[in-house]
Structures are given as C-alpha cells and as structure tokens.
PDB file of N, CA and C in Angstrom:
ATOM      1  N   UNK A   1      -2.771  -5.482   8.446  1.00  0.00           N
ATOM      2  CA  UNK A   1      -1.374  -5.225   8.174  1.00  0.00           C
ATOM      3  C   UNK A   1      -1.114  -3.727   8.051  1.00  0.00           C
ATOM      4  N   UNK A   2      -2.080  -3.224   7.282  1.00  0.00           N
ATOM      5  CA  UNK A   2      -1.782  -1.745   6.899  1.00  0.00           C
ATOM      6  C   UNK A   2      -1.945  -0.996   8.627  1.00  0.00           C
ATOM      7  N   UNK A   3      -2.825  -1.114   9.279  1.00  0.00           N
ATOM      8  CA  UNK A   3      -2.925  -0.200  10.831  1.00  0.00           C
ATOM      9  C   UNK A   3      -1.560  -0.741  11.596  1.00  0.00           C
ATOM     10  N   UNK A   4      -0.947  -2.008  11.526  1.00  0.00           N
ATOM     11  CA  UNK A   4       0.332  -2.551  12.294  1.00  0.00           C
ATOM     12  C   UNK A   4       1.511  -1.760  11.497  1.00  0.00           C
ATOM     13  N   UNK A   5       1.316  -1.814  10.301  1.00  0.00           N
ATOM     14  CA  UNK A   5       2.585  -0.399   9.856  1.00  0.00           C
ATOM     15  C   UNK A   5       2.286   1.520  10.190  1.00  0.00           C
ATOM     16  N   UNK A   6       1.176   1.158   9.714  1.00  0.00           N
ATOM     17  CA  UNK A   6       0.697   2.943  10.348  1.00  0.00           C
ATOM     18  C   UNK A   6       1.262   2.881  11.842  1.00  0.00           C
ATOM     19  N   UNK A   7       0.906   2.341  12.744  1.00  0.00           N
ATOM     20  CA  UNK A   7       0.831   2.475  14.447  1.00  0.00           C
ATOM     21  C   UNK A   7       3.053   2.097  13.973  1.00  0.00           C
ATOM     22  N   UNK A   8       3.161   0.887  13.619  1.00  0.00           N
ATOM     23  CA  UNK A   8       5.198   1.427  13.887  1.00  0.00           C
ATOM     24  C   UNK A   8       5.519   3.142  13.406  1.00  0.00           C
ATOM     25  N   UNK A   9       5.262   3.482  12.364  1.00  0.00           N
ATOM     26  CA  UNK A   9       5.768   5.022  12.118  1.00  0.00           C
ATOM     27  C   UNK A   9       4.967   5.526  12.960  1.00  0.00           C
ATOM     28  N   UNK A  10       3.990   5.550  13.430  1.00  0.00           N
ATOM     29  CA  UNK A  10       3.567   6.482  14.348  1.00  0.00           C
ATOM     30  C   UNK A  10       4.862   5.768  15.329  1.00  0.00           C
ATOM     31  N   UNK A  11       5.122   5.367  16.182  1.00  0.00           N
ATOM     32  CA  UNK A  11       5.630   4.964  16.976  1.00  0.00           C
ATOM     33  C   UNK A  11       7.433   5.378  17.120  1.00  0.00           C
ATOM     34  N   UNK A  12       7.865   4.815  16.100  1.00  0.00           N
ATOM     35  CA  UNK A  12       9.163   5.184  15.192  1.00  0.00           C
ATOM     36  C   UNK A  12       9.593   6.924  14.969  1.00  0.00           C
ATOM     37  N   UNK A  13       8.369   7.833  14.637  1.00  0.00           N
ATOM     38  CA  UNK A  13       7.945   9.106  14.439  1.00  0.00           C
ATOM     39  C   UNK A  13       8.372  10.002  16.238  1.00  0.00           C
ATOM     40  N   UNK A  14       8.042   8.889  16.922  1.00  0.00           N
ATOM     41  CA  UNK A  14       8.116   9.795  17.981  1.00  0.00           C
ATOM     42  C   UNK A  14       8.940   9.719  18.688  1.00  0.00           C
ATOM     43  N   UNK A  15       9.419   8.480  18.220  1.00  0.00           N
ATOM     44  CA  UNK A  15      11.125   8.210  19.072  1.00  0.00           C
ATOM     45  C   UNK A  15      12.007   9.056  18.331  1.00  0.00           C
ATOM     46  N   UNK A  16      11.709   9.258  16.618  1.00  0.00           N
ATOM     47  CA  UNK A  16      12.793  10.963  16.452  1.00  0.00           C
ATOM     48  C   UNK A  16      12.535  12.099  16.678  1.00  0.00           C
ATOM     49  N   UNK A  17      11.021  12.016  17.589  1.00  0.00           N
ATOM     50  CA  UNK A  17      10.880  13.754  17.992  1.00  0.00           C
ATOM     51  C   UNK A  17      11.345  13.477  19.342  1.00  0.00           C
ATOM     52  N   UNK A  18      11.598  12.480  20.001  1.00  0.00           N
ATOM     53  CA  UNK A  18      12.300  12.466  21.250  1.00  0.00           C
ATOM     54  C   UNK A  18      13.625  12.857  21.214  1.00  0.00           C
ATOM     55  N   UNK A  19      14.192  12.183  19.963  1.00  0.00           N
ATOM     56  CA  UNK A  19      15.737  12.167  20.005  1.00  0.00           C
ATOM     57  C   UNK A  19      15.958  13.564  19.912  1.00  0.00           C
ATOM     58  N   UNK A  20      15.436  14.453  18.904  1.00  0.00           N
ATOM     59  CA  UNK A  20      15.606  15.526  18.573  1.00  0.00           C
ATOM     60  C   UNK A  20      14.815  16.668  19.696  1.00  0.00           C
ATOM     61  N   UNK A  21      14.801  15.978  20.290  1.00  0.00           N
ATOM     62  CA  UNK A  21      14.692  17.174  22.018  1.00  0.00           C
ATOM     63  C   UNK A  21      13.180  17.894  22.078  1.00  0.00           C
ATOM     64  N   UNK A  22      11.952  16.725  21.348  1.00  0.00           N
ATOM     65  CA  UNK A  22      10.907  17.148  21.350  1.00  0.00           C
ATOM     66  C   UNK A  22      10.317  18.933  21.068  1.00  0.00           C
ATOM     67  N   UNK A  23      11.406  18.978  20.141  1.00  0.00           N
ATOM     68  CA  UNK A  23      10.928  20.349  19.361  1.00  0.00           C
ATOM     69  C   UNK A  23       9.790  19.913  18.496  1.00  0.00           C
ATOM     70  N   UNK A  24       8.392  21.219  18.901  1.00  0.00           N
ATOM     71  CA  UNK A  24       7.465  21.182  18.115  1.00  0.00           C
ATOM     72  C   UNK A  24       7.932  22.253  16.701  1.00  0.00           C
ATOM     73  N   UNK A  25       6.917  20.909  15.799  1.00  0.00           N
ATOM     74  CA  UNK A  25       6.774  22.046  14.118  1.00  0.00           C
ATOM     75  C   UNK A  25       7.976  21.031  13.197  1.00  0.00           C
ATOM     76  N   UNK A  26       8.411  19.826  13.660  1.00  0.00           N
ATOM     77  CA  UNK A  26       8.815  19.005  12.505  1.00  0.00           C
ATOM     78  C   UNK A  26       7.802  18.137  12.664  1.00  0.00           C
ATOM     79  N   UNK A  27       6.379  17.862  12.840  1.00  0.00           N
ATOM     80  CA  UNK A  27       6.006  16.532  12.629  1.00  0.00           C
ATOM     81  C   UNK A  27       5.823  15.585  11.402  1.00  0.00           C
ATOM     82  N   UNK A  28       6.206  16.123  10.171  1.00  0.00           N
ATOM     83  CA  UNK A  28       5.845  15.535   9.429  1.00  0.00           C
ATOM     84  C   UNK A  28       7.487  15.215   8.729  1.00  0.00           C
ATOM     85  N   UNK A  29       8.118  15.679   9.095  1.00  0.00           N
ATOM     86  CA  UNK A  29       9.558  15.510   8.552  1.00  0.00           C
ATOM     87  C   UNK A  29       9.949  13.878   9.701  1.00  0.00           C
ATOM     88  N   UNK A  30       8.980  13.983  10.856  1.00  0.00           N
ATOM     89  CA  UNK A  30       9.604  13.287  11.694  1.00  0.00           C
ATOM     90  C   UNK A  30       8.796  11.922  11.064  1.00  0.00           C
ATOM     91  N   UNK A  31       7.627  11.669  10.107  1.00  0.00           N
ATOM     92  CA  UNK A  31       6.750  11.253  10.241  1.00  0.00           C
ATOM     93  C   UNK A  31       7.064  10.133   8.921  1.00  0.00           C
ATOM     94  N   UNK A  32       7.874  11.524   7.957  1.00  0.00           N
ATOM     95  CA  UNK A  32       8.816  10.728   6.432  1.00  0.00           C
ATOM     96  C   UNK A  32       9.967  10.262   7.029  1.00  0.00           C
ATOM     97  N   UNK A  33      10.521  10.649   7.667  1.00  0.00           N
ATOM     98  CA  UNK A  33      11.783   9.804   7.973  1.00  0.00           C
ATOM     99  C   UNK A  33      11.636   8.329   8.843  1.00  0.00           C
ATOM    100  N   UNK A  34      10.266   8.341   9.842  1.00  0.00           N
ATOM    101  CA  UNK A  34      10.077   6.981   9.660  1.00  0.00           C
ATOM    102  C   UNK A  34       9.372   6.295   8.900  1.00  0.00           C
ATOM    103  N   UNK A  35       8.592   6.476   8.139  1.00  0.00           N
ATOM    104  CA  UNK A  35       7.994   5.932   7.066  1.00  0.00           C
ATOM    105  C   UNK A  35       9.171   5.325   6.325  1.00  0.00           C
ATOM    106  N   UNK A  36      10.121   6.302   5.928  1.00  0.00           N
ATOM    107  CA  UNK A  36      11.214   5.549   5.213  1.00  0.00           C
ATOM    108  C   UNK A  36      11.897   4.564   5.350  1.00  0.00           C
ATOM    109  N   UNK A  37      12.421   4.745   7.050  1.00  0.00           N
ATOM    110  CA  UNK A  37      12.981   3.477   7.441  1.00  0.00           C
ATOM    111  C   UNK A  37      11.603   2.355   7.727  1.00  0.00           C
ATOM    112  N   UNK A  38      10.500   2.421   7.963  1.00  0.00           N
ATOM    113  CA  UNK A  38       9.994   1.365   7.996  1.00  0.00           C
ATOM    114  C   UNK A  38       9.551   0.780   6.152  1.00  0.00           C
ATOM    115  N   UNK A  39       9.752   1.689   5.913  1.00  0.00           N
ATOM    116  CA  UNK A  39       9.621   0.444   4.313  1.00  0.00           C
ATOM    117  C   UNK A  39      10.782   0.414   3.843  1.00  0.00           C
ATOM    118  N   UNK A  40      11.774   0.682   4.449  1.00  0.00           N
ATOM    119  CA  UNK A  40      12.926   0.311   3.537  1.00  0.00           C
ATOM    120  C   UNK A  40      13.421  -0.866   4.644  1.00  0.00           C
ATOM    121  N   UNK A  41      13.512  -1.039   5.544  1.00  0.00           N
ATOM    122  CA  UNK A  41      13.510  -2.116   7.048  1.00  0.00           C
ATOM    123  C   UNK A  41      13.493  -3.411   6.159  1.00  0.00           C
ATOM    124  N   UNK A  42      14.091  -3.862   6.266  1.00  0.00           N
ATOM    125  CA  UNK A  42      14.162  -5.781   5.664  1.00  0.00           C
ATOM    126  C   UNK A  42      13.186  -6.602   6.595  1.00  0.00           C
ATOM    127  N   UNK A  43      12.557  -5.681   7.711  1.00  0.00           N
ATOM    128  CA  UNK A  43      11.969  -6.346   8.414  1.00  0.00           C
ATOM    129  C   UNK A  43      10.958  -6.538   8.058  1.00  0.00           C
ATOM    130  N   UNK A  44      10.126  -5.443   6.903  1.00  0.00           N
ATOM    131  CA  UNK A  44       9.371  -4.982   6.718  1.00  0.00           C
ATOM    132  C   UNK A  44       8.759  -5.416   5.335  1.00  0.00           C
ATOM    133  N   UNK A  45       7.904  -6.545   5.288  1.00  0.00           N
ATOM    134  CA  UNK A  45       7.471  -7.623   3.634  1.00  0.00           C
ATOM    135  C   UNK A  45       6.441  -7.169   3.163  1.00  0.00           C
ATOM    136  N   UNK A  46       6.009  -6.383   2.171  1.00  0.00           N
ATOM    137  CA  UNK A  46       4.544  -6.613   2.076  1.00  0.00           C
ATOM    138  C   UNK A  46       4.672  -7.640   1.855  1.00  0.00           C
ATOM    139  N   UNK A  47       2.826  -8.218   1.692  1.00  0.00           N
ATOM    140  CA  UNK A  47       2.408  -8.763   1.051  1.00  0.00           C
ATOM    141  C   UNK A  47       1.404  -8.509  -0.020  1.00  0.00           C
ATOM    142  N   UNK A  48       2.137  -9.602  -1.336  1.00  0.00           N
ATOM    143  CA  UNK A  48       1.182  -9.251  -2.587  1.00  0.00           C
ATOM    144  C   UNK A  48       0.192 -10.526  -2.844  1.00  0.00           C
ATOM    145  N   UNK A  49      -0.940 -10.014  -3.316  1.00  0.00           N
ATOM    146  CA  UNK A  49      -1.815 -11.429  -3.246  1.00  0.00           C
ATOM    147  C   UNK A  49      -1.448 -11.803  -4.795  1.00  0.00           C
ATOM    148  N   UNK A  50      -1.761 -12.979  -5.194  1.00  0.00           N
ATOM    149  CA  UNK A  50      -1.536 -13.260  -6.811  1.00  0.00           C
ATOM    150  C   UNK A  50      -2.616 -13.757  -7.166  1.00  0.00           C
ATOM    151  N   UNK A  51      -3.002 -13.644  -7.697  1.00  0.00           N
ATOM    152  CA  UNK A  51      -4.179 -14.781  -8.365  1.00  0.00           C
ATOM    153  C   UNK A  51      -3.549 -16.611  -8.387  1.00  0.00           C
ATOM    154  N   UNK A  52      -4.512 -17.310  -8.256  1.00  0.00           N
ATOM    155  CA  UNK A  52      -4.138 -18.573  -8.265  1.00  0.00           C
ATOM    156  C   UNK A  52      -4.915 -18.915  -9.416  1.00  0.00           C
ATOM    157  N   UNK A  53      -4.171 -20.355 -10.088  1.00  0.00           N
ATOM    158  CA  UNK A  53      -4.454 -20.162 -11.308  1.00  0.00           C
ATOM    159  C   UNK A  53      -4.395 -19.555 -12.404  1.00  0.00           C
ATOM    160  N   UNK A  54      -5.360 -19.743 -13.813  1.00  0.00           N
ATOM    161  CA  UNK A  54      -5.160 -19.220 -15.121  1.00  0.00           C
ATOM    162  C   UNK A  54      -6.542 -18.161 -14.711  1.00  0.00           C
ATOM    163  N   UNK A  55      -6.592 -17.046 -15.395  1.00  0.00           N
ATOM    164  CA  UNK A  55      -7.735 -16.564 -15.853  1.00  0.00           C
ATOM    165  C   UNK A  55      -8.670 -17.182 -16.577  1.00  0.00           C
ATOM    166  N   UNK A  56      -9.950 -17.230 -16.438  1.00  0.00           N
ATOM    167  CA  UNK A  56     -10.997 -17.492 -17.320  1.00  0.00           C
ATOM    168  C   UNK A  56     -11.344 -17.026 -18.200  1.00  0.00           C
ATOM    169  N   UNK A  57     -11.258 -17.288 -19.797  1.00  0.00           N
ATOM    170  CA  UNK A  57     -10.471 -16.650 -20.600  1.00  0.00           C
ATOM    171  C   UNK A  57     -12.718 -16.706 -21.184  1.00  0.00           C
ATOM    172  N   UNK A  58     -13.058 -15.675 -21.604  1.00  0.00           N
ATOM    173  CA  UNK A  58     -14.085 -15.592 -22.253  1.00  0.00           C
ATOM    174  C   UNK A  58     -14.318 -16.429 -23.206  1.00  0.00           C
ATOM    175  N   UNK A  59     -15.237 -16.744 -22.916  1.00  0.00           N
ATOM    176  CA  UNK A  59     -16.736 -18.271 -24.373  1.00  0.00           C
ATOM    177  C   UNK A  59     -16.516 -17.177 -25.586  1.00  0.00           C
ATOM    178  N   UNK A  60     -17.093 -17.714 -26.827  1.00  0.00           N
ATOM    179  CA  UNK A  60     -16.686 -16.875 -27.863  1.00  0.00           C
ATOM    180  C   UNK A  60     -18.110 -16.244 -27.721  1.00  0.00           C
ATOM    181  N   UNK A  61     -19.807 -16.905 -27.081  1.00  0.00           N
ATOM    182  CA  UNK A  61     -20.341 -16.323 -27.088  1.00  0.00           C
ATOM    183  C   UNK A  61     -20.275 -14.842 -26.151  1.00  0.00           C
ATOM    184  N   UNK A  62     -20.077 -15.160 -25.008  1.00  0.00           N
ATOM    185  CA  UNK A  62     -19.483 -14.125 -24.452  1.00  0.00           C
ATOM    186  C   UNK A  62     -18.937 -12.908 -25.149  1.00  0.00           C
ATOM    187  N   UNK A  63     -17.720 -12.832 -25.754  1.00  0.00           N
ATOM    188  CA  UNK A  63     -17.646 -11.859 -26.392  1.00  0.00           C
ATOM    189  C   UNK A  63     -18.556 -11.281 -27.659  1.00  0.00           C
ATOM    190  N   UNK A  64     -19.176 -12.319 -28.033  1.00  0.00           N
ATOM    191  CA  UNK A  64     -20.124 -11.829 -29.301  1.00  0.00           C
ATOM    192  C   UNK A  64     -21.187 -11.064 -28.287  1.00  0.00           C
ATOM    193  N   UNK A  65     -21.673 -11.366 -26.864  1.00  0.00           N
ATOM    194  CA  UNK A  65     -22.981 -10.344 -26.495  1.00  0.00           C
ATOM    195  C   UNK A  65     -22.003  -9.293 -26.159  1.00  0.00           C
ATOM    196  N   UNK A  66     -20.622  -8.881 -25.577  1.00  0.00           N
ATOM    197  CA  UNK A  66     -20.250  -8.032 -25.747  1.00  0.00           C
ATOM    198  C   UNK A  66     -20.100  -6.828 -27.025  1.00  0.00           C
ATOM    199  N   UNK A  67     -19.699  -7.576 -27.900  1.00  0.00           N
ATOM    200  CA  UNK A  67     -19.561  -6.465 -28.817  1.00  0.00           C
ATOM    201  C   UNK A  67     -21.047  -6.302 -29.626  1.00  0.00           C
ATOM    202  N   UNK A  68     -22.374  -6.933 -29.092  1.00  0.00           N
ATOM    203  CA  UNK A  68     -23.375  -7.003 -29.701  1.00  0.00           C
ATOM    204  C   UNK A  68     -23.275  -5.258 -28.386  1.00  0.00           C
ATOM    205  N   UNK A  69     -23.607  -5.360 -27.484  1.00  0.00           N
ATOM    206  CA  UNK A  69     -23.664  -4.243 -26.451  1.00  0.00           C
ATOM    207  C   UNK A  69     -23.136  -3.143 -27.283  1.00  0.00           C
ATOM    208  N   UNK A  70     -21.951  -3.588 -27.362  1.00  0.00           N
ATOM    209  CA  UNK A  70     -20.998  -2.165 -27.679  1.00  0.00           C
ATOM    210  C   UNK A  70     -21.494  -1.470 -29.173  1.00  0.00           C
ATOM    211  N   UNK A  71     -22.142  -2.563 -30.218  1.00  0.00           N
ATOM    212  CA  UNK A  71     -22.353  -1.934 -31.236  1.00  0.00           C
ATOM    213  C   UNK A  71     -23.956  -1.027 -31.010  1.00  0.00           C
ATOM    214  N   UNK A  72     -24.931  -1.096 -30.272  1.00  0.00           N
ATOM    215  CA  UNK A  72     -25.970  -1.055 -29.798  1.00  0.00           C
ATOM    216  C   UNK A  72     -25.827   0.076 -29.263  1.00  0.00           C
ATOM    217  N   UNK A  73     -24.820   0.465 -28.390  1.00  0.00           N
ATOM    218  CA  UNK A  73     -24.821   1.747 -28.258  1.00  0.00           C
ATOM    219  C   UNK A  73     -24.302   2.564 -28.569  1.00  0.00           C
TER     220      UNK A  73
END
C-alpha cells in the first residue's frame, strides 16, 4: 500500500511540474502539494489494523516474576 501511494505523488508531482511549464528547482514544493492532495483525496483510505479481540491480560504469577526481576535489579 505504502509504494502504491509513494509511486501516485510521484506521479501526481509531475503532472504539476508539467502544468507549471516544467521549471526546474520546485521539486519538492511540487512533491507537498501532491502529497497533500493525495491524503486529503476521499479516494485515498488508509488502512488501520486493530487488534481482534481482548488483550491477554497477565496471570498474577506473571506479574509477581516481573516485579521479582524488577526488584533484583
């Protein structure tokens, strides 16, 4: 997902150094302004992963060898 958004602003990037009459020495102005429109683009979703499920919530021994660790050192 992340190289299919890199490669649109690259892509996007060069259609405004076209528009703008392929003057060199804005590339990076050309580079934020599509970045912008591609994450601001409704077209444009990340995705967030979530955890499924509850967390596994620690055994009480568990935490007792923890804080046995922590007092130890």
């Amino acid at each position: 997902m992340q190289h299919t958004l890199e490669h649109r602003i690259r892509e996007r990037a060069y259609e405004i150094w076209s528009m703008n009459g392929r003057v060199d020495g804005n590339a990076v102005d050309h580079w934020l302004a599509a970045e912008r429109e591609m994450l601001s683009s409704t077209s444009f979703q990340p995705t967030t992963t979530k955890p499924k499920g509850r967390r596994k919530q620690p055994r009480n021994r568990d935490v007792d060898a923890l804080a046995g660790a922590a007092r130890a050192a």
